[in-house]
N, C-alpha and C. Protein backbone atom coordinates (compact mmCIF):
# COMPACT_ATOMS: atom_id res chain seq x y z
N UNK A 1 -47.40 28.62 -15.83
CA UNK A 1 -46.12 27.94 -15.92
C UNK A 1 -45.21 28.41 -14.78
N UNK A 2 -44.58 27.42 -14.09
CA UNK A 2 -43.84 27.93 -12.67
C UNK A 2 -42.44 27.72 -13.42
N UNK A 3 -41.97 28.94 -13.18
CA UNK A 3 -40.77 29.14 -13.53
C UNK A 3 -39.24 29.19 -12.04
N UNK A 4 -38.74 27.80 -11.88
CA UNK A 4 -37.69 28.29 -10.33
C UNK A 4 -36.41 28.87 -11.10
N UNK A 5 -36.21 29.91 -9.81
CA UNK A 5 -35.00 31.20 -9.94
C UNK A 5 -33.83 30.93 -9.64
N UNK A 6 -32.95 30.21 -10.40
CA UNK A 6 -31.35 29.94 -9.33
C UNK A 6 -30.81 31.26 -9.09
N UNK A 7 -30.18 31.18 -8.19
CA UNK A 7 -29.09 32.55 -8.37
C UNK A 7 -27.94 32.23 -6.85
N UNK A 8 -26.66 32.63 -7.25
CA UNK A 8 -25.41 32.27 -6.38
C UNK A 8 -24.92 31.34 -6.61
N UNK A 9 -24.59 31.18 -8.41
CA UNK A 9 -23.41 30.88 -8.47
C UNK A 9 -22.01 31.35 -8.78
N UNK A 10 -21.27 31.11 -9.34
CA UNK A 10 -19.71 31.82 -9.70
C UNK A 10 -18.78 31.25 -9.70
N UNK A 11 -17.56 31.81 -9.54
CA UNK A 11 -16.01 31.26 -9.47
C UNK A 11 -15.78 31.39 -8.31
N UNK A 12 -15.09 29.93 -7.67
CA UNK A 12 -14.57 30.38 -6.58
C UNK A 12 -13.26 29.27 -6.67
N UNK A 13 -12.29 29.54 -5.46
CA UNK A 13 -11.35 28.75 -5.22
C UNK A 13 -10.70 27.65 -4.65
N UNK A 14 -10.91 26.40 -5.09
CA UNK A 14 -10.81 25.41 -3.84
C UNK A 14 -10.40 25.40 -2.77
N UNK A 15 -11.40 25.56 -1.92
CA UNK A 15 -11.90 25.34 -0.17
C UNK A 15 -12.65 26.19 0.17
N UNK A 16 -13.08 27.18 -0.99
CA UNK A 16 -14.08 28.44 -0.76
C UNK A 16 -15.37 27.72 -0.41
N UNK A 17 -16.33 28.23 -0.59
CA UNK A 17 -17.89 28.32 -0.51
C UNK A 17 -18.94 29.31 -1.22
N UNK A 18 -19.71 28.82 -1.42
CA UNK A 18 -21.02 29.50 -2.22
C UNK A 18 -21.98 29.14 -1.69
N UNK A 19 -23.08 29.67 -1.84
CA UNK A 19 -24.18 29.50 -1.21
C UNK A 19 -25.56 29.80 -2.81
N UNK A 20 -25.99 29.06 -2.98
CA UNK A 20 -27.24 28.93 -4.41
C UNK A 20 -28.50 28.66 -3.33
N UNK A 21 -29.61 29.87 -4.13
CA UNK A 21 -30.40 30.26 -3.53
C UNK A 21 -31.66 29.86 -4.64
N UNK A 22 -32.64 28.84 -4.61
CA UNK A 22 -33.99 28.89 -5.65
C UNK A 22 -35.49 29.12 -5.38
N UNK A 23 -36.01 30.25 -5.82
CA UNK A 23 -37.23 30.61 -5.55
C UNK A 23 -38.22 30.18 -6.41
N UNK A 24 -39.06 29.57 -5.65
CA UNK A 24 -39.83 29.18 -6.03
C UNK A 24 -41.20 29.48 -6.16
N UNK A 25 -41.56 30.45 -6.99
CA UNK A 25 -42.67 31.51 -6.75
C UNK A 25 -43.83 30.87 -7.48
N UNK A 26 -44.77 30.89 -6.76
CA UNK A 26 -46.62 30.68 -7.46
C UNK A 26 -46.89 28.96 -6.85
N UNK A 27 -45.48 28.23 -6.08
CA UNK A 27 -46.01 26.74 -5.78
C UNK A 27 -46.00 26.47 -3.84
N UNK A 28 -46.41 25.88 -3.55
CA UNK A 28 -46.50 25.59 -2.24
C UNK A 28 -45.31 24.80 -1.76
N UNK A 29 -43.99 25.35 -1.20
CA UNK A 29 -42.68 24.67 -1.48
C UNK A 29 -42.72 23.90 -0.25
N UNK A 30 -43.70 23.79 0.97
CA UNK A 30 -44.11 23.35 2.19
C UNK A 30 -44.12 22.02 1.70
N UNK A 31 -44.70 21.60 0.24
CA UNK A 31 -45.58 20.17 0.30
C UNK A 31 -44.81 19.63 -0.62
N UNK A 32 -43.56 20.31 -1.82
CA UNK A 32 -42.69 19.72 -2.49
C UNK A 32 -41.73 19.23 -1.80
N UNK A 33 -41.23 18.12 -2.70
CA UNK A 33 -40.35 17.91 -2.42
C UNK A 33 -38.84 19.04 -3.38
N UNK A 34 -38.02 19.08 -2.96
CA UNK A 34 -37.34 20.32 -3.84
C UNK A 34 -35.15 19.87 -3.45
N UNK A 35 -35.08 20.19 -4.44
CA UNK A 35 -33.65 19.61 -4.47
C UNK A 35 -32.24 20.18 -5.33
N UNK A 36 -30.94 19.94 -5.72
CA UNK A 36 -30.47 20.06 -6.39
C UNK A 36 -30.20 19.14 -7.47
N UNK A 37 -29.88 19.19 -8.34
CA UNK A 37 -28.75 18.37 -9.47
C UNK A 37 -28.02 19.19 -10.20
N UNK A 38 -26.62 18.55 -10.81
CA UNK A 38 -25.65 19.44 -10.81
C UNK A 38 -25.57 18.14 -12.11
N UNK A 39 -24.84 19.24 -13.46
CA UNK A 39 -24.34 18.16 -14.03
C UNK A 39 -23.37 18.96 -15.13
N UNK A 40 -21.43 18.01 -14.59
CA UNK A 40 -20.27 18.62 -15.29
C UNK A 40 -20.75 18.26 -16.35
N UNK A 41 -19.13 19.14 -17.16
CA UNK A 41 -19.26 18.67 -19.07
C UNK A 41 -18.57 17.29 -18.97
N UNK A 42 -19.51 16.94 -19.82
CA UNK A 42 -19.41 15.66 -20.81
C UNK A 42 -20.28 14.46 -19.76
N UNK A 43 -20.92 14.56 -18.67
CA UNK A 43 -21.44 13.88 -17.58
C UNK A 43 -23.03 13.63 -17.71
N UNK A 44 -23.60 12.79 -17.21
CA UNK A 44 -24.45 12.48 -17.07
C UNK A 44 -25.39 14.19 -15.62
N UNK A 45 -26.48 14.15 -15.63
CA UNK A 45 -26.58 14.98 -14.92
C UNK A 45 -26.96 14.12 -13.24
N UNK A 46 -26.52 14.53 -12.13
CA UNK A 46 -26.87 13.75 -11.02
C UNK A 46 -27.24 14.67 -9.82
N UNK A 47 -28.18 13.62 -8.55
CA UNK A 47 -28.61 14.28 -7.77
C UNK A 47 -27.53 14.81 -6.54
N UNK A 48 -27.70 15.72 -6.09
CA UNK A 48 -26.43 16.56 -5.31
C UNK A 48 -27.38 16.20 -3.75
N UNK A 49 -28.42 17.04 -4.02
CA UNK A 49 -29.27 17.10 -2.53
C UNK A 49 -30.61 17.23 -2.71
N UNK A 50 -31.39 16.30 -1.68
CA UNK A 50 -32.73 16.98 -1.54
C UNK A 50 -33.47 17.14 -0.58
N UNK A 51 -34.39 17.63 -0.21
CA UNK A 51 -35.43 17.84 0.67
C UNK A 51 -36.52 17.59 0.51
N UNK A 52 -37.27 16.86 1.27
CA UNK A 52 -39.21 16.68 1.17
C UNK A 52 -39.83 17.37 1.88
N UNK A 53 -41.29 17.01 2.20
CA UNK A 53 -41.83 17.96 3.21
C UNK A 53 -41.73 17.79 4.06
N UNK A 54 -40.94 17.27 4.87
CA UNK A 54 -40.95 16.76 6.54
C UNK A 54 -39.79 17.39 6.48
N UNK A 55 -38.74 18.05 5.80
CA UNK A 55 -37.56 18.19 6.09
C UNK A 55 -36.22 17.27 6.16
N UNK A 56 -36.65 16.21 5.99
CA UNK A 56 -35.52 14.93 5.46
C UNK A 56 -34.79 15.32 4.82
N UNK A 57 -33.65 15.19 4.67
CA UNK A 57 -32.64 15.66 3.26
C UNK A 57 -31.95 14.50 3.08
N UNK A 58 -31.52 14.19 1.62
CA UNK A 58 -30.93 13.15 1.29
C UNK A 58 -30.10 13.86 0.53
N UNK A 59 -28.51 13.52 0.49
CA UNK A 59 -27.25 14.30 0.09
C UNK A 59 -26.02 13.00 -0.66
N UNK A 60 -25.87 13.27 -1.56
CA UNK A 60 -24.95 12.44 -2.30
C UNK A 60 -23.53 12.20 -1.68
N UNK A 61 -22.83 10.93 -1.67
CA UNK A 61 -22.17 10.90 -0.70
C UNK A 61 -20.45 11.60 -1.06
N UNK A 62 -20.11 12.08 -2.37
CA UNK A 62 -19.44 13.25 -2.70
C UNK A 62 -19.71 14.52 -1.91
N UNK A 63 -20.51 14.41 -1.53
CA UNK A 63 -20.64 15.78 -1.22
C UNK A 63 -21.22 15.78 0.58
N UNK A 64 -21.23 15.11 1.00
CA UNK A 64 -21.66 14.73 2.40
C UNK A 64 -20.67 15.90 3.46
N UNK A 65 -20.94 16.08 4.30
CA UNK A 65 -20.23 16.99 5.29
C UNK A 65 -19.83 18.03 4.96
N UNK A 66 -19.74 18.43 3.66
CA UNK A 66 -19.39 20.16 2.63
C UNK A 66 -20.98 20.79 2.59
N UNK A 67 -21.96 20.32 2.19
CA UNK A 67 -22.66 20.49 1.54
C UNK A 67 -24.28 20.32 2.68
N UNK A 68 -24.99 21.53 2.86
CA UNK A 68 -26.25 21.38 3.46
C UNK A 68 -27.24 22.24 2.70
N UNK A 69 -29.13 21.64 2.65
CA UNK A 69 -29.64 21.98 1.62
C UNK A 69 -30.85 21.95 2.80
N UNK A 70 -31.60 23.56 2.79
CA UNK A 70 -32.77 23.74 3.54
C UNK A 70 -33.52 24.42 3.12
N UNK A 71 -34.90 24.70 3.33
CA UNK A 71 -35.71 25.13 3.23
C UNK A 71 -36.17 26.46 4.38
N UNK A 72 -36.06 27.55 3.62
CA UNK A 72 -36.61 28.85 4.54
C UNK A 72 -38.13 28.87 4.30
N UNK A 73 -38.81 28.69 5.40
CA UNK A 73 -39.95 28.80 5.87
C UNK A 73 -40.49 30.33 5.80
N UNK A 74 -41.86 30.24 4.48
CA UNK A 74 -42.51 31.20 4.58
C UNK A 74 -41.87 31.75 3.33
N UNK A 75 -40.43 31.63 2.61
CA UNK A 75 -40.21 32.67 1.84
C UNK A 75 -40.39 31.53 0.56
N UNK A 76 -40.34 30.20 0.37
CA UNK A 76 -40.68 29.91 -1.05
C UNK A 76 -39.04 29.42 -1.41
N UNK A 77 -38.01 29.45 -0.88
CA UNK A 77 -36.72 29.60 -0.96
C UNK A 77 -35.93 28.53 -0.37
N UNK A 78 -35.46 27.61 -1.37
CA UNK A 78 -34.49 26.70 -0.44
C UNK A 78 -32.83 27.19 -1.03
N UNK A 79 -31.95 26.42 -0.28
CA UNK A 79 -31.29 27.23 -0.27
C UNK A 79 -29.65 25.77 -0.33
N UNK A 80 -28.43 25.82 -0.86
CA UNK A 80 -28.31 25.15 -1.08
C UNK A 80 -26.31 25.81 -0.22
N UNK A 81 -26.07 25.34 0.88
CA UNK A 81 -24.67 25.86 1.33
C UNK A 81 -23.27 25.11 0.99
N UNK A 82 -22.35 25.29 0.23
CA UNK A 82 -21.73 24.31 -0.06
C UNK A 82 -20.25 25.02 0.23
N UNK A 83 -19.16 24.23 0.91
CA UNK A 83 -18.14 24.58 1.78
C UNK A 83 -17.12 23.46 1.35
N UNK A 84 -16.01 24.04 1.42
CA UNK A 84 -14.95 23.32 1.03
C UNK A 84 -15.20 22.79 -0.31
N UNK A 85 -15.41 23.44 -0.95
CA UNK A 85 -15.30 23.49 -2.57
C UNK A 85 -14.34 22.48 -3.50
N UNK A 86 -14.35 21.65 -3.89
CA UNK A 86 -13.48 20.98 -4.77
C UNK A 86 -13.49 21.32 -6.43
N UNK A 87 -12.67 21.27 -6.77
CA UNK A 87 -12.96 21.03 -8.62
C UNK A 87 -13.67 20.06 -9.35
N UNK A 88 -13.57 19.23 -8.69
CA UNK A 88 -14.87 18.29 -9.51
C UNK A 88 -16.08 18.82 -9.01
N UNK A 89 -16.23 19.38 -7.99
CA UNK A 89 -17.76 19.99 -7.70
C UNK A 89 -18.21 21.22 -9.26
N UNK A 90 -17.55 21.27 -9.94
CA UNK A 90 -17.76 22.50 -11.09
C UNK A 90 -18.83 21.71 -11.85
N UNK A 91 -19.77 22.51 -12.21
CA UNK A 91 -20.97 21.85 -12.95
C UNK A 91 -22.11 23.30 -13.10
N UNK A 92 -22.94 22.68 -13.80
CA UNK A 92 -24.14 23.30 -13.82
C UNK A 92 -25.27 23.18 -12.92
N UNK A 93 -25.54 23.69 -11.94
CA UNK A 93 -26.35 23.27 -10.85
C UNK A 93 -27.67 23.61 -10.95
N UNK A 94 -29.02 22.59 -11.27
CA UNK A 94 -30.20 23.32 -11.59
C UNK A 94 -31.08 22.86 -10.04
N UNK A 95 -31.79 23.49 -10.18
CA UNK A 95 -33.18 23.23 -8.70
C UNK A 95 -34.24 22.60 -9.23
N UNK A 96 -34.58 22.05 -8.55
CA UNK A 96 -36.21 21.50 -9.20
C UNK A 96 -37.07 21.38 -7.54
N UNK A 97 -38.38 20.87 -8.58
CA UNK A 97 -39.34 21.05 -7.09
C UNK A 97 -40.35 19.69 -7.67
N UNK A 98 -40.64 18.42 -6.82
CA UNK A 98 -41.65 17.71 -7.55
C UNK A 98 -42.72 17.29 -6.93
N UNK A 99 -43.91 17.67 -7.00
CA UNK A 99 -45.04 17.15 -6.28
C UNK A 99 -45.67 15.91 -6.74
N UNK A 100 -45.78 14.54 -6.45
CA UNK A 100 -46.52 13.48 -7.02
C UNK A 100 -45.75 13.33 -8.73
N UNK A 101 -46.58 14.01 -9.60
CA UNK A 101 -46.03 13.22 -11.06
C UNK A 101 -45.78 14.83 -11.70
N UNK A 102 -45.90 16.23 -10.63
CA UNK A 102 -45.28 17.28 -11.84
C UNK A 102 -44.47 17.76 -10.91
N UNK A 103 -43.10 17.83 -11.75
CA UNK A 103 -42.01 18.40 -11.52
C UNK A 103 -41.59 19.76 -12.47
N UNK A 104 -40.80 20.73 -11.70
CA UNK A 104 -40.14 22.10 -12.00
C UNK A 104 -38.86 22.03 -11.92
N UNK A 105 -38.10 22.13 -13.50
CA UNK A 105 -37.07 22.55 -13.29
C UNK A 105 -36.67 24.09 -13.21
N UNK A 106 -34.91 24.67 -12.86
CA UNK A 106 -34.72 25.85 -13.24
C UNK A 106 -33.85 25.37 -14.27
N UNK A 107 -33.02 26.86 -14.87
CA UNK A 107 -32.57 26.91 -15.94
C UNK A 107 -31.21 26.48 -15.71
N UNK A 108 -30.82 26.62 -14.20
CA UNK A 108 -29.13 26.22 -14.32
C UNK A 108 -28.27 27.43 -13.91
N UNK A 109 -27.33 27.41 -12.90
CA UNK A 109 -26.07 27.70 -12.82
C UNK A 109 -25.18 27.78 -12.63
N UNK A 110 -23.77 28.07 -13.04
CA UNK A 110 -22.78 28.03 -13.50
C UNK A 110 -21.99 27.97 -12.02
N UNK A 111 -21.57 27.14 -11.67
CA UNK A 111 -20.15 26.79 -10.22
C UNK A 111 -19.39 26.24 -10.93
N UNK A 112 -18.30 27.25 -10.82
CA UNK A 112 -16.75 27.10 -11.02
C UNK A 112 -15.70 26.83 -10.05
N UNK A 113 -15.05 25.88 -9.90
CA UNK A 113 -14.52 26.04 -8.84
C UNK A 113 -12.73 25.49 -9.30
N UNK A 114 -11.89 26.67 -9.28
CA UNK A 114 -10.85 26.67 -9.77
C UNK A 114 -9.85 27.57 -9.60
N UNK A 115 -8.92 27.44 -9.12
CA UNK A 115 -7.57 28.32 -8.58
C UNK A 115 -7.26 29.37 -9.85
């Protein structure tokens, strides 16, 4: 069972930045495709960013020019940079990874973003 690792989220203050980091240990993250979704209270959950294996990224257009999502080569680790922080950006942010028809979620975390 592949279990992905979020970690870096928190409180921060609108116009700050965070940076969420997901490891993805025991899968070949070269050939997934691997991404975010983020989803506030009471919301539907939606896609933030993603990446395939060529390196393409596709980025929601909320979040366009704040927000870049890459892949570190060799460590299993994509990585998710997000700048100029708004309050509606506050949600639960999980990672996933999907090859063909099986997909990995993580468990989720917590971005706050509030004065």
């Amino acid at each position: 069972q592949v279990q992905l690792e979020e970690s870096g989220g928190g409180l921060v203050q609108p116009g700050g930045s965070l940076r969420l980091h997901c490891r993805a240990p025991g899968i070949r993250t070269s050939i997934y495709t691997m991404g975010w979704y983020r989803q506030a209270p009471g919301k539907q959950r939606e896609m933030v960013a993603v990446i395939n294996n060529s390196g393409d990224t596709n980025i929601v257009d909320s979040v366009k020019g704040r927000f870049t999502i890459s892949k570190e080569r060799g460590e299993n680790v994509v990585t998710l940079q997000m700048n100029s922080l708004k309050p509606e950006d506050t949600g639960v942010y999980f990672c996933y990874a999907s090859y063909y028809t099986v997909t990995y979620w993580g468990q989720g975390t917590q971005v706050t973003v509030s004065s």
